[in-house]
PDB file of N, CA and C in Angstrom:
ATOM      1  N   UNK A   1       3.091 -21.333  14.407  1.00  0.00           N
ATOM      2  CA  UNK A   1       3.982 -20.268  14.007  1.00  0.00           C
ATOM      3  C   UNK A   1       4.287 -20.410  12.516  1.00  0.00           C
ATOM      4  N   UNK A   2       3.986 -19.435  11.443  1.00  0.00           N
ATOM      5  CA  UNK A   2       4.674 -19.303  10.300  1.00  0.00           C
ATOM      6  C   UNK A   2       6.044 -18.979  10.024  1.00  0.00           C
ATOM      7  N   UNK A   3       6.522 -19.991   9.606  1.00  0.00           N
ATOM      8  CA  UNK A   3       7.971 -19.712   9.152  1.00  0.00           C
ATOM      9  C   UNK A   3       7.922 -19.069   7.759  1.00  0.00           C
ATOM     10  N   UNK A   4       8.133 -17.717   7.702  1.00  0.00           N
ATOM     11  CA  UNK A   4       8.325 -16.540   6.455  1.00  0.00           C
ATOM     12  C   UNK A   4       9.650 -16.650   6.147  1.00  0.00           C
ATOM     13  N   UNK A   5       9.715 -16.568   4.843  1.00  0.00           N
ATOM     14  CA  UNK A   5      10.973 -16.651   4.148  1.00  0.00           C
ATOM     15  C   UNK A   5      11.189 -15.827   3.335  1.00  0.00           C
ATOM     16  N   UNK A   6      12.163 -14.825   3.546  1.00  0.00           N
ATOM     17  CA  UNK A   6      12.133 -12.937   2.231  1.00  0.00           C
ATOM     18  C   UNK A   6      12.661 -13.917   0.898  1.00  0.00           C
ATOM     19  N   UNK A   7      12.039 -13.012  -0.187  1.00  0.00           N
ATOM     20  CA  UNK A   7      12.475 -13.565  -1.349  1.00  0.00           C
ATOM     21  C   UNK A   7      14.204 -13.095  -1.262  1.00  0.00           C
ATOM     22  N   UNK A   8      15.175 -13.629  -2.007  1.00  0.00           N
ATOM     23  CA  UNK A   8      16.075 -12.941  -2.514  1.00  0.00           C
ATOM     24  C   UNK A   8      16.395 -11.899  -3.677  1.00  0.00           C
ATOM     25  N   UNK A   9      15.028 -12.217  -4.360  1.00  0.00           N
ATOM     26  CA  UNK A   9      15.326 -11.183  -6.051  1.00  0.00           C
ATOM     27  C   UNK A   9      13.599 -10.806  -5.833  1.00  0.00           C
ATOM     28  N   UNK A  10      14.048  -9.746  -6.282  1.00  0.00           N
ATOM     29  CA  UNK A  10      12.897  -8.607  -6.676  1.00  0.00           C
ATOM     30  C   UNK A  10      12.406  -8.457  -8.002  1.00  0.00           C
ATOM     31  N   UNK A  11      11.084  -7.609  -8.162  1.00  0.00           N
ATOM     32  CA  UNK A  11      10.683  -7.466  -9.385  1.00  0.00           C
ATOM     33  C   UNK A  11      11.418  -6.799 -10.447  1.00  0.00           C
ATOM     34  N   UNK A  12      11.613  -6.701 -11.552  1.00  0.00           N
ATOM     35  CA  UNK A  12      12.327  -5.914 -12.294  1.00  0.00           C
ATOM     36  C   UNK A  12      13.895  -6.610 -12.185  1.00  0.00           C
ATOM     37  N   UNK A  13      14.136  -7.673 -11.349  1.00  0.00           N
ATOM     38  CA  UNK A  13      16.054  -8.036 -11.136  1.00  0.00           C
ATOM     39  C   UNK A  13      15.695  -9.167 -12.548  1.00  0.00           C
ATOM     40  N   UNK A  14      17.199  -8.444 -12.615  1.00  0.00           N
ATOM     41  CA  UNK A  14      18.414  -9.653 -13.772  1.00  0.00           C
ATOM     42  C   UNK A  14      18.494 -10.523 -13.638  1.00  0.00           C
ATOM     43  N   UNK A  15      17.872 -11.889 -13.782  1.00  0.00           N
ATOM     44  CA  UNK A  15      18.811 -13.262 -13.279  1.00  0.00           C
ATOM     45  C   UNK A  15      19.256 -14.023 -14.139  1.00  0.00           C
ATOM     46  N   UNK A  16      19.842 -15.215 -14.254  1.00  0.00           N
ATOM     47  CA  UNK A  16      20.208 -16.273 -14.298  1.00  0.00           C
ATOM     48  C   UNK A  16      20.165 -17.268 -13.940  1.00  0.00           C
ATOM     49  N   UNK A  17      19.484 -18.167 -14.853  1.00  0.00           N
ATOM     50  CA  UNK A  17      19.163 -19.610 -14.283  1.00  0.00           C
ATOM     51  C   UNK A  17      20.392 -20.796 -14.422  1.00  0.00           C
ATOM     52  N   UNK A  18      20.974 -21.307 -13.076  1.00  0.00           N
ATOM     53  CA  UNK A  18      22.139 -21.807 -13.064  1.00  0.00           C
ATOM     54  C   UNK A  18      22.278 -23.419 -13.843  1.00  0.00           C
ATOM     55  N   UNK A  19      21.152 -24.118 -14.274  1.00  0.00           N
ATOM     56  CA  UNK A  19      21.079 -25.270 -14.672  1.00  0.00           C
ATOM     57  C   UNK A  19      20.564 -24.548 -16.328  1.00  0.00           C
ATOM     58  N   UNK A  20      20.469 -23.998 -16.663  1.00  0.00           N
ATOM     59  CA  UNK A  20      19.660 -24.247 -18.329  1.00  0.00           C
ATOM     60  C   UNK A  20      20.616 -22.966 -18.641  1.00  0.00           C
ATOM     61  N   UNK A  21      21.034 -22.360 -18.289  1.00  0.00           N
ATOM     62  CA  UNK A  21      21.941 -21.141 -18.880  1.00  0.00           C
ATOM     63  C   UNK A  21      20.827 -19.642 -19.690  1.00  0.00           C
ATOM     64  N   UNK A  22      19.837 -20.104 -18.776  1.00  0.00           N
ATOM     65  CA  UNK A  22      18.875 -18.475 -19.426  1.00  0.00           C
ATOM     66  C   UNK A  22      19.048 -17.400 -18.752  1.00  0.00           C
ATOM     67  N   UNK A  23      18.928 -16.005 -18.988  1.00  0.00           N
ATOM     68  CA  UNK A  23      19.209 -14.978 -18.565  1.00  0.00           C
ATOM     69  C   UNK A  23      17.543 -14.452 -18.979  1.00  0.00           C
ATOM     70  N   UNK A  24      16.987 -13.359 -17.308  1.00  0.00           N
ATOM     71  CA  UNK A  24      15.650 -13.217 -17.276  1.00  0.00           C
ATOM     72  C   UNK A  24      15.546 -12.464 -16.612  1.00  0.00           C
ATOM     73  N   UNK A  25      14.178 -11.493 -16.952  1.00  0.00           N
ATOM     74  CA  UNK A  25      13.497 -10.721 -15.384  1.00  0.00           C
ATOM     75  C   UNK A  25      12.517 -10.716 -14.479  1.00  0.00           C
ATOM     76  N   UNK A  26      12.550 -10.839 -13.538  1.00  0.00           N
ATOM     77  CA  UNK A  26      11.784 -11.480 -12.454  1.00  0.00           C
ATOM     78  C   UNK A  26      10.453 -10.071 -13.066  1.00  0.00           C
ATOM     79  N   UNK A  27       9.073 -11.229 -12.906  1.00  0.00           N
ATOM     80  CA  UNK A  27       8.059 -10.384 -13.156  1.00  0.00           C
ATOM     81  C   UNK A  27       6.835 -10.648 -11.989  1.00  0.00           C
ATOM     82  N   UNK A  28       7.171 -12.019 -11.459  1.00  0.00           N
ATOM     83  CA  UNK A  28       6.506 -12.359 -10.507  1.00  0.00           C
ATOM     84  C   UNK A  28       7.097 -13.107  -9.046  1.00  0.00           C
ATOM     85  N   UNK A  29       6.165 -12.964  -7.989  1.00  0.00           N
ATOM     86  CA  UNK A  29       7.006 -14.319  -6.788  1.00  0.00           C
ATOM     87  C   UNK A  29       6.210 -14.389  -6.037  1.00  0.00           C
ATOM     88  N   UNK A  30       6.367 -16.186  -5.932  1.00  0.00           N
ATOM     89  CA  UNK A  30       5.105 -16.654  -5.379  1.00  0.00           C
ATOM     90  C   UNK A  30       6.074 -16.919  -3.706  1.00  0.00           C
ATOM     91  N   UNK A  31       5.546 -17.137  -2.593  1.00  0.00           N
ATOM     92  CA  UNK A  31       6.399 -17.154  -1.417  1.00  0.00           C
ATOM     93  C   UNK A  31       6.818 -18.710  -1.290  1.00  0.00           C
ATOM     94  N   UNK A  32       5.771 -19.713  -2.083  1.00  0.00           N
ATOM     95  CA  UNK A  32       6.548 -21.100  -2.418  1.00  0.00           C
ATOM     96  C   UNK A  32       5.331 -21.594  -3.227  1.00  0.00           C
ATOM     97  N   UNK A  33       6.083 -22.635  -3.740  1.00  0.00           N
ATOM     98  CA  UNK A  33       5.613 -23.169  -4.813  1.00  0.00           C
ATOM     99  C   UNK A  33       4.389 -24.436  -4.586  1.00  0.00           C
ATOM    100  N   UNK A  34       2.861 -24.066  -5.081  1.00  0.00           N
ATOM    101  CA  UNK A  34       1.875 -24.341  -4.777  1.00  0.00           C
ATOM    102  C   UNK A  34       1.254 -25.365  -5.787  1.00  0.00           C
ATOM    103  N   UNK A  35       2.080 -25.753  -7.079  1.00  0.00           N
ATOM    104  CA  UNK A  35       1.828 -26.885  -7.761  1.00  0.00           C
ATOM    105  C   UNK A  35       1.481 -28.469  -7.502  1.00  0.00           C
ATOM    106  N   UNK A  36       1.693 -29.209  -7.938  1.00  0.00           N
ATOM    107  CA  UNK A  36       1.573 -30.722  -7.964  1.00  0.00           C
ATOM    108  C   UNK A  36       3.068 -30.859  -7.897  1.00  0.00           C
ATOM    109  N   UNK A  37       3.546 -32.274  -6.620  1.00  0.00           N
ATOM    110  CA  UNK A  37       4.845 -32.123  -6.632  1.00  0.00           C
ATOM    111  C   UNK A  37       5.263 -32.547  -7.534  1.00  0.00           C
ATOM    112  N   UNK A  38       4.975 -33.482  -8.581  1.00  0.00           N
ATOM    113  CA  UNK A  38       5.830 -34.273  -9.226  1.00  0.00           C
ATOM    114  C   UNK A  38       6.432 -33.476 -10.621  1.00  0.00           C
ATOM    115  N   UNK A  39       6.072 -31.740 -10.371  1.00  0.00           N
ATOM    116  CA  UNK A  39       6.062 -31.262 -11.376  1.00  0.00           C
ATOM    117  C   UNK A  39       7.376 -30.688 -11.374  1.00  0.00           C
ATOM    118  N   UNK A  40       8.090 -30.069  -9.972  1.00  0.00           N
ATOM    119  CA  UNK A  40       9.132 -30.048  -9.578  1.00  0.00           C
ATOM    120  C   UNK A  40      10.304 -30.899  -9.103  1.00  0.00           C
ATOM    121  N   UNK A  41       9.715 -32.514  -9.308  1.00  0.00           N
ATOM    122  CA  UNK A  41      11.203 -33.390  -8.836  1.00  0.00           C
ATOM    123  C   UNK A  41      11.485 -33.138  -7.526  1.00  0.00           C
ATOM    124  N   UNK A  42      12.788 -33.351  -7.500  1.00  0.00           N
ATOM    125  CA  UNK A  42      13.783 -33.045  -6.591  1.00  0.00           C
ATOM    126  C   UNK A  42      14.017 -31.419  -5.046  1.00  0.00           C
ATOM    127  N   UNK A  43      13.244 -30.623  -6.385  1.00  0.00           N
ATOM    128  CA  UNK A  43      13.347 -29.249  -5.859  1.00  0.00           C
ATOM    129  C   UNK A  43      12.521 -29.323  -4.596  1.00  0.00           C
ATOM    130  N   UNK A  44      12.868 -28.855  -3.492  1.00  0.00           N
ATOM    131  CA  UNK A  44      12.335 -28.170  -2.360  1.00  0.00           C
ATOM    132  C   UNK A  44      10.827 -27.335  -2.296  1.00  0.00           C
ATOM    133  N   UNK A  45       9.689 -27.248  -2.181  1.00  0.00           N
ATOM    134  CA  UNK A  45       8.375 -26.697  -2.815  1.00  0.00           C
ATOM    135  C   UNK A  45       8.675 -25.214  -1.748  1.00  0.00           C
ATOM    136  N   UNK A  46       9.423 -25.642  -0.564  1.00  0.00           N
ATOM    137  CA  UNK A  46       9.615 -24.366   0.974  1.00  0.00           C
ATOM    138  C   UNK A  46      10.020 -23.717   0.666  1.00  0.00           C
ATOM    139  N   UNK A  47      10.236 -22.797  -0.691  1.00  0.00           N
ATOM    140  CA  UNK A  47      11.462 -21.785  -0.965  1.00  0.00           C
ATOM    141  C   UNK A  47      10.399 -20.642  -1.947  1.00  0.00           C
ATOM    142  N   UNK A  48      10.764 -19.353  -2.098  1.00  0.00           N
ATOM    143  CA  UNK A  48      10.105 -18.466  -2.942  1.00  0.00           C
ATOM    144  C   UNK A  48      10.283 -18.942  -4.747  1.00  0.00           C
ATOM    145  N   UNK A  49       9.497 -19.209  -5.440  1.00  0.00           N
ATOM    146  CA  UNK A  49       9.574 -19.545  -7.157  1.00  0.00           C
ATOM    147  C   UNK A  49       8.981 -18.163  -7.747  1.00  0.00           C
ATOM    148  N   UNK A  50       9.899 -18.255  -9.024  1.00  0.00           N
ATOM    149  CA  UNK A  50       9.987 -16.975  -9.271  1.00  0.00           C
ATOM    150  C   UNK A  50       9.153 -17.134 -11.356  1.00  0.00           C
ATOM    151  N   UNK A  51       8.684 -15.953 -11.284  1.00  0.00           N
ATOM    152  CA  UNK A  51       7.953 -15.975 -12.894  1.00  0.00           C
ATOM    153  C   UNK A  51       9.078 -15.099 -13.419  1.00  0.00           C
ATOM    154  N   UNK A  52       9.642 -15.761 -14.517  1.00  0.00           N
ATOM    155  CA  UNK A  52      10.888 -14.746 -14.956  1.00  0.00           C
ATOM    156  C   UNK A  52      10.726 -14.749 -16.598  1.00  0.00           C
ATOM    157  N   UNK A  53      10.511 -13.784 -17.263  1.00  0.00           N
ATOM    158  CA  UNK A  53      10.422 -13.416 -18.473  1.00  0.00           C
ATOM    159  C   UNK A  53      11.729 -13.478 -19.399  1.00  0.00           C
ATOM    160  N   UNK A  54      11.593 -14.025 -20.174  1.00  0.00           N
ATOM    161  CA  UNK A  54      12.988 -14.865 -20.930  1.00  0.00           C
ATOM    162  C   UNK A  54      12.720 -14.177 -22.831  1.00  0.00           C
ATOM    163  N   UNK A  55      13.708 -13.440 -23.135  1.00  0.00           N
ATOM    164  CA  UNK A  55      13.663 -12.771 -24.213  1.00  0.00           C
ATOM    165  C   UNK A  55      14.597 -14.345 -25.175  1.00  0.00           C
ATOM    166  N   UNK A  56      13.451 -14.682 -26.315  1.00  0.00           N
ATOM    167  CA  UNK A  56      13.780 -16.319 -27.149  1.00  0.00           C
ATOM    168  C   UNK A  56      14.303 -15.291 -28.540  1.00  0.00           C
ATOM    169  N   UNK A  57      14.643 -15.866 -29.372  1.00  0.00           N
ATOM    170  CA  UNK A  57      14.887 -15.851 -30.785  1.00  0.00           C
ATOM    171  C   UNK A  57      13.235 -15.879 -31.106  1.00  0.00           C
ATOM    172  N   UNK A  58      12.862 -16.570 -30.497  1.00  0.00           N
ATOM    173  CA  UNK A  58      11.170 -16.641 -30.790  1.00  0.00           C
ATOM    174  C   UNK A  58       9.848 -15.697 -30.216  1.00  0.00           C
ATOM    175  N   UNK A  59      10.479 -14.600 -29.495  1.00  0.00           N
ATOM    176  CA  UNK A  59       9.865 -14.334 -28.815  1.00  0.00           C
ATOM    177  C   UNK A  59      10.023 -14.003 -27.427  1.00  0.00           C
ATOM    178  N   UNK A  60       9.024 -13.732 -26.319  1.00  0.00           N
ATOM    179  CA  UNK A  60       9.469 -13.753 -25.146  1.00  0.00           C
ATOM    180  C   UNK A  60       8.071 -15.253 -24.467  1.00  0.00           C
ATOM    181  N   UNK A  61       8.900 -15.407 -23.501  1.00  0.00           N
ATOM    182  CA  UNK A  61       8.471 -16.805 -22.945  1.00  0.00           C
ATOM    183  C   UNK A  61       8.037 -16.430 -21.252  1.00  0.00           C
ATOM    184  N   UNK A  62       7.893 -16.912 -20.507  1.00  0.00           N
ATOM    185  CA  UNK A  62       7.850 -17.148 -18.885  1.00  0.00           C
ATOM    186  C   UNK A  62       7.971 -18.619 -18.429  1.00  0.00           C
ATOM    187  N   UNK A  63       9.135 -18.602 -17.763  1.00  0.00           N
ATOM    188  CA  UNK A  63       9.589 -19.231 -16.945  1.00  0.00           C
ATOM    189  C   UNK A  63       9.263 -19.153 -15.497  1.00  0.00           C
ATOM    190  N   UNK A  64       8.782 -20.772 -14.890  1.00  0.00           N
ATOM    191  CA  UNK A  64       8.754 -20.111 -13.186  1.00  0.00           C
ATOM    192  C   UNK A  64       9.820 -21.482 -12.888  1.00  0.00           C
ATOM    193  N   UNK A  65      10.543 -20.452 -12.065  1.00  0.00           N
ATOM    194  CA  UNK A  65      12.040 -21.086 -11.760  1.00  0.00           C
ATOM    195  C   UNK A  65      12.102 -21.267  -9.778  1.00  0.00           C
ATOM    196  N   UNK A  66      12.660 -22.002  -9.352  1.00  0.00           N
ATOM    197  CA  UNK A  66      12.669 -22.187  -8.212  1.00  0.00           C
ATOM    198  C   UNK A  66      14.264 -21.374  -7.226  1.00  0.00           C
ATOM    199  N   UNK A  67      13.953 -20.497  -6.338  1.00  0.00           N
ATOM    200  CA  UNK A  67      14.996 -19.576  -5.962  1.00  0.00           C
ATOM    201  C   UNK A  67      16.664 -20.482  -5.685  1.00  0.00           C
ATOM    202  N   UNK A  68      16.600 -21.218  -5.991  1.00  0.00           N
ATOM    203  CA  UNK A  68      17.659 -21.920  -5.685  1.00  0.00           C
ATOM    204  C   UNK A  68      18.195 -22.310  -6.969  1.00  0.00           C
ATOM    205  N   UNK A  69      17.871 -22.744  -7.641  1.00  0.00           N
ATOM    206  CA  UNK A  69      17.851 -22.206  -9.339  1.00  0.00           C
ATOM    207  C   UNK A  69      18.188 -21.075  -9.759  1.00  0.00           C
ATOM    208  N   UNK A  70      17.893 -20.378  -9.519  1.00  0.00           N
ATOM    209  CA  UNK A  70      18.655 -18.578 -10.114  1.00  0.00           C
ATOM    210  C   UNK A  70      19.741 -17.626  -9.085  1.00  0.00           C
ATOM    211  N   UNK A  71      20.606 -17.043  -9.881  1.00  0.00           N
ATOM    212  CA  UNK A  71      21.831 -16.113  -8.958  1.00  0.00           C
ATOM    213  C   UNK A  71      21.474 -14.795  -9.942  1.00  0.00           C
ATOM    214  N   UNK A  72      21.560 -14.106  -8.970  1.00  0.00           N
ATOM    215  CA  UNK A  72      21.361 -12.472  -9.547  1.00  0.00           C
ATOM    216  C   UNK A  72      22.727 -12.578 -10.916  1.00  0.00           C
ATOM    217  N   UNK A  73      23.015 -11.968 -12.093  1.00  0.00           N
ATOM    218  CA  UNK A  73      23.314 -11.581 -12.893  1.00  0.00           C
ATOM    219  C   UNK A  73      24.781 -10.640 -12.772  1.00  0.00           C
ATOM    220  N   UNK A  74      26.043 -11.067 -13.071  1.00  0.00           N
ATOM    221  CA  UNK A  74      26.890 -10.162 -13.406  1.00  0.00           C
ATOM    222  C   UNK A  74      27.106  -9.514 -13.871  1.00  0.00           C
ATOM    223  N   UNK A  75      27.807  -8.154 -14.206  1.00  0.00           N
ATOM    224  CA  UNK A  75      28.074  -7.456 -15.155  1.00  0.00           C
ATOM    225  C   UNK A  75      27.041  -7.372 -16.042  1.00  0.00           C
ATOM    226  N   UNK A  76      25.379  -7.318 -15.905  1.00  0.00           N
ATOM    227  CA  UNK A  76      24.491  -7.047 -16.966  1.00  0.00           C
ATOM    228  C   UNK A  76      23.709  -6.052 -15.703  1.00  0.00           C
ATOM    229  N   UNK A  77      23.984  -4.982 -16.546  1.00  0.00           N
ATOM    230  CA  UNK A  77      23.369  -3.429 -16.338  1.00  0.00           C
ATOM    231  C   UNK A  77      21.868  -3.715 -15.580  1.00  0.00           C
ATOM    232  N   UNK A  78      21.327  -3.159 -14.885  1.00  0.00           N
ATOM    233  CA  UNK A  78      20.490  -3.544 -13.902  1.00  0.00           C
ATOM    234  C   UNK A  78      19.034  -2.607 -15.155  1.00  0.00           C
ATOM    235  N   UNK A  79      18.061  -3.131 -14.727  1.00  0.00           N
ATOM    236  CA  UNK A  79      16.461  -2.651 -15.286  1.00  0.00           C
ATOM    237  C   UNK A  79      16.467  -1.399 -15.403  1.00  0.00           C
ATOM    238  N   UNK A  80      16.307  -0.353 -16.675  1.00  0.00           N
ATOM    239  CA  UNK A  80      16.367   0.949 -16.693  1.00  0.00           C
ATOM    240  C   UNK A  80      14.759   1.429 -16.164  1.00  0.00           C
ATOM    241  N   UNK A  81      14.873   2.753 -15.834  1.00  0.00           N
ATOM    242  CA  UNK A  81      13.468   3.355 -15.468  1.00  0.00           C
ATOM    243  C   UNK A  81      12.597   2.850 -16.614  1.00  0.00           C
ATOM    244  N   UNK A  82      13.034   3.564 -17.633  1.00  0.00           N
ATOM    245  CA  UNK A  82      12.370   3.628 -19.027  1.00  0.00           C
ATOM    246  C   UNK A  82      11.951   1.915 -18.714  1.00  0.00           C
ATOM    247  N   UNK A  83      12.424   0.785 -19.059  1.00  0.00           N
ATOM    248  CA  UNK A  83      11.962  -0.761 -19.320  1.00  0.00           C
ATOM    249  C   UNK A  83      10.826  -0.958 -17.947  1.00  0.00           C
ATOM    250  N   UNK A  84      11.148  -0.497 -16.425  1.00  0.00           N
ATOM    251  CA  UNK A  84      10.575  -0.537 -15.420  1.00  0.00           C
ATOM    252  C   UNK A  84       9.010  -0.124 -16.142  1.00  0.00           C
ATOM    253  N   UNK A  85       9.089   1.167 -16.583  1.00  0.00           N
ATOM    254  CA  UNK A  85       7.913   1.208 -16.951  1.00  0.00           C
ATOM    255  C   UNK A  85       6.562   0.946 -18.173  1.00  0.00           C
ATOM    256  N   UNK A  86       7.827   0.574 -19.053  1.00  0.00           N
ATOM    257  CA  UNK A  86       7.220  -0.500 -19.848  1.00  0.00           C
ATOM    258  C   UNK A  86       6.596  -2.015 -19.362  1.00  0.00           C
ATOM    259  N   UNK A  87       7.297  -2.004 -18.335  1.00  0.00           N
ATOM    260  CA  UNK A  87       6.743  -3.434 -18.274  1.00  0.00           C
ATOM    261  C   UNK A  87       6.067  -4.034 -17.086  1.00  0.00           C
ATOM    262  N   UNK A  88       6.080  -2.392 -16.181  1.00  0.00           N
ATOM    263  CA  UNK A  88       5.411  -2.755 -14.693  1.00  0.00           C
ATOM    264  C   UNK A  88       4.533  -1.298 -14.782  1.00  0.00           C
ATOM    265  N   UNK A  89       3.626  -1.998 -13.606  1.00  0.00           N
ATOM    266  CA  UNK A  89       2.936  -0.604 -12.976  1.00  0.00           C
ATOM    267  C   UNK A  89       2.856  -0.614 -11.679  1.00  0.00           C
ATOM    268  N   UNK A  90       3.408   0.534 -11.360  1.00  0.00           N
ATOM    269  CA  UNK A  90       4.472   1.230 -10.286  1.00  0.00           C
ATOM    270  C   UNK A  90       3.395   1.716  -9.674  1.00  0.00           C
ATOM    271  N   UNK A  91       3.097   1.607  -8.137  1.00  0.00           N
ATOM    272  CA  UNK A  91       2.189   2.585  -7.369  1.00  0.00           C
ATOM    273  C   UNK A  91       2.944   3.139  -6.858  1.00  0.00           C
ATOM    274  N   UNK A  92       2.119   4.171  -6.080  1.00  0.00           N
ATOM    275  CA  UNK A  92       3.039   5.530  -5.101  1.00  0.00           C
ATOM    276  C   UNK A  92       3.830   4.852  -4.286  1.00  0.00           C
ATOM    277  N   UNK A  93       3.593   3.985  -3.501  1.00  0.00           N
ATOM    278  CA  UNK A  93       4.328   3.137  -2.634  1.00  0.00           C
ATOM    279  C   UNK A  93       5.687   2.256  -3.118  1.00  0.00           C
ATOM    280  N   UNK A  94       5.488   2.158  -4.776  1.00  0.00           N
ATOM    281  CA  UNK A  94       6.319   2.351  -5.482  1.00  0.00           C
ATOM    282  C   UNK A  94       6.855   0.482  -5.560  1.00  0.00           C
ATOM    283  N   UNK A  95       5.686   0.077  -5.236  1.00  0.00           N
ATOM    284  CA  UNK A  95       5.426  -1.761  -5.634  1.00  0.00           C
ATOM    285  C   UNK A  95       5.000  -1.901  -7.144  1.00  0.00           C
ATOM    286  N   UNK A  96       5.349  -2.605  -7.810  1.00  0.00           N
ATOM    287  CA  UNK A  96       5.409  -3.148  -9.253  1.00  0.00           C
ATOM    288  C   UNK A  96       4.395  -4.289  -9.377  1.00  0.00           C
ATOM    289  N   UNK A  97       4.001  -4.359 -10.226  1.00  0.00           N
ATOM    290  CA  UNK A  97       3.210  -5.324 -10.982  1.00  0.00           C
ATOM    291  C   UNK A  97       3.298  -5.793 -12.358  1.00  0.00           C
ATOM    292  N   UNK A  98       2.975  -6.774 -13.059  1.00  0.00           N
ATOM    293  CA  UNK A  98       3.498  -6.720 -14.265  1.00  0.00           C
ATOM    294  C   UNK A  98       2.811  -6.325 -15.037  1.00  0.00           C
ATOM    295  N   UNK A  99       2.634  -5.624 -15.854  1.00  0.00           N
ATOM    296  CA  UNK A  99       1.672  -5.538 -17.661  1.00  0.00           C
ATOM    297  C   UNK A  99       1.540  -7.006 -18.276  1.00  0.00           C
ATOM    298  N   UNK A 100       0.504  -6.846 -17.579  1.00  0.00           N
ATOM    299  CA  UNK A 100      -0.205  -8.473 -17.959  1.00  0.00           C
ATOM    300  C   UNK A 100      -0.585  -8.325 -19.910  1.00  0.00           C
ATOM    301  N   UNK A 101      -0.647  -7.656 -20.442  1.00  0.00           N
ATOM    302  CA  UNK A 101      -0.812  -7.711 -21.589  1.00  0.00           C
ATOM    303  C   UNK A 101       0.066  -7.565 -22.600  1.00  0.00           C
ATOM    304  N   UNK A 102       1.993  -7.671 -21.865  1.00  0.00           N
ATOM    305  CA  UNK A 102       2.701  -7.624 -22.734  1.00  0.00           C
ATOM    306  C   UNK A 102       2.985  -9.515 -23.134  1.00  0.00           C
ATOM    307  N   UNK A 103       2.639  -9.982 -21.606  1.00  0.00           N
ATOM    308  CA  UNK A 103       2.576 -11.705 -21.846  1.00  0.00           C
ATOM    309  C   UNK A 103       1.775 -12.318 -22.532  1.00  0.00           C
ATOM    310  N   UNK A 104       0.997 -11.570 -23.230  1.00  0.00           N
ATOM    311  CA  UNK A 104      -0.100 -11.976 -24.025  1.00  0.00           C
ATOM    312  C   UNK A 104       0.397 -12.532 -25.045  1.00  0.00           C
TER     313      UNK A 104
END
């Protein structure tokens, strides 16, 4: 029997990473984390990890953060259409993907 686990944050969501203090948008999610363990420590590998795009002084970066690690975002205005479509591509079904060539 597979034990499935729903992500909590979606493509295009606000988050916050509760240990490093970054604020980000989920661009990707893997259903758990498929690395080498020693790359994660402590963290749990059984949980959804998330690719979250992090606007630097330097630039923009990607982060993959582990769901227990990030809380959805207060009081910061949720993903406008307009940014949705800058930065995803939207099918009829109306699933997102990212513009792999803005991470470039």
């Amino acid at each position: 029997m597979i034990n499935a686990r729903t992500a909590r944050f979606g493509l295009g969501q606000k988050v916050r990473h509760i240990h490093h203090a970054f604020y980000g948008l989920v661009l990707d999610v893997d259903a758990r984390y498929e690395g080498a363990p020693e790359d994660i420590g402590s963290v749990s590998p059984e949980q959804p990890f998330y690719s979250v795009m992090i606007e630097g002084e330097d630039g923009s970066f990607i982060a993959y953060a582990a769901e227990e690690s990030i809380v959805m975002t207060e009081g910061v205005d949720p993903i406008t259409e307009q940014e949705q479509l800058r930065l995803f591509n939207i099918d009829r079904a109306g699933r997102a993907t990212p513009r792999l060539h803005l991470m470039q």
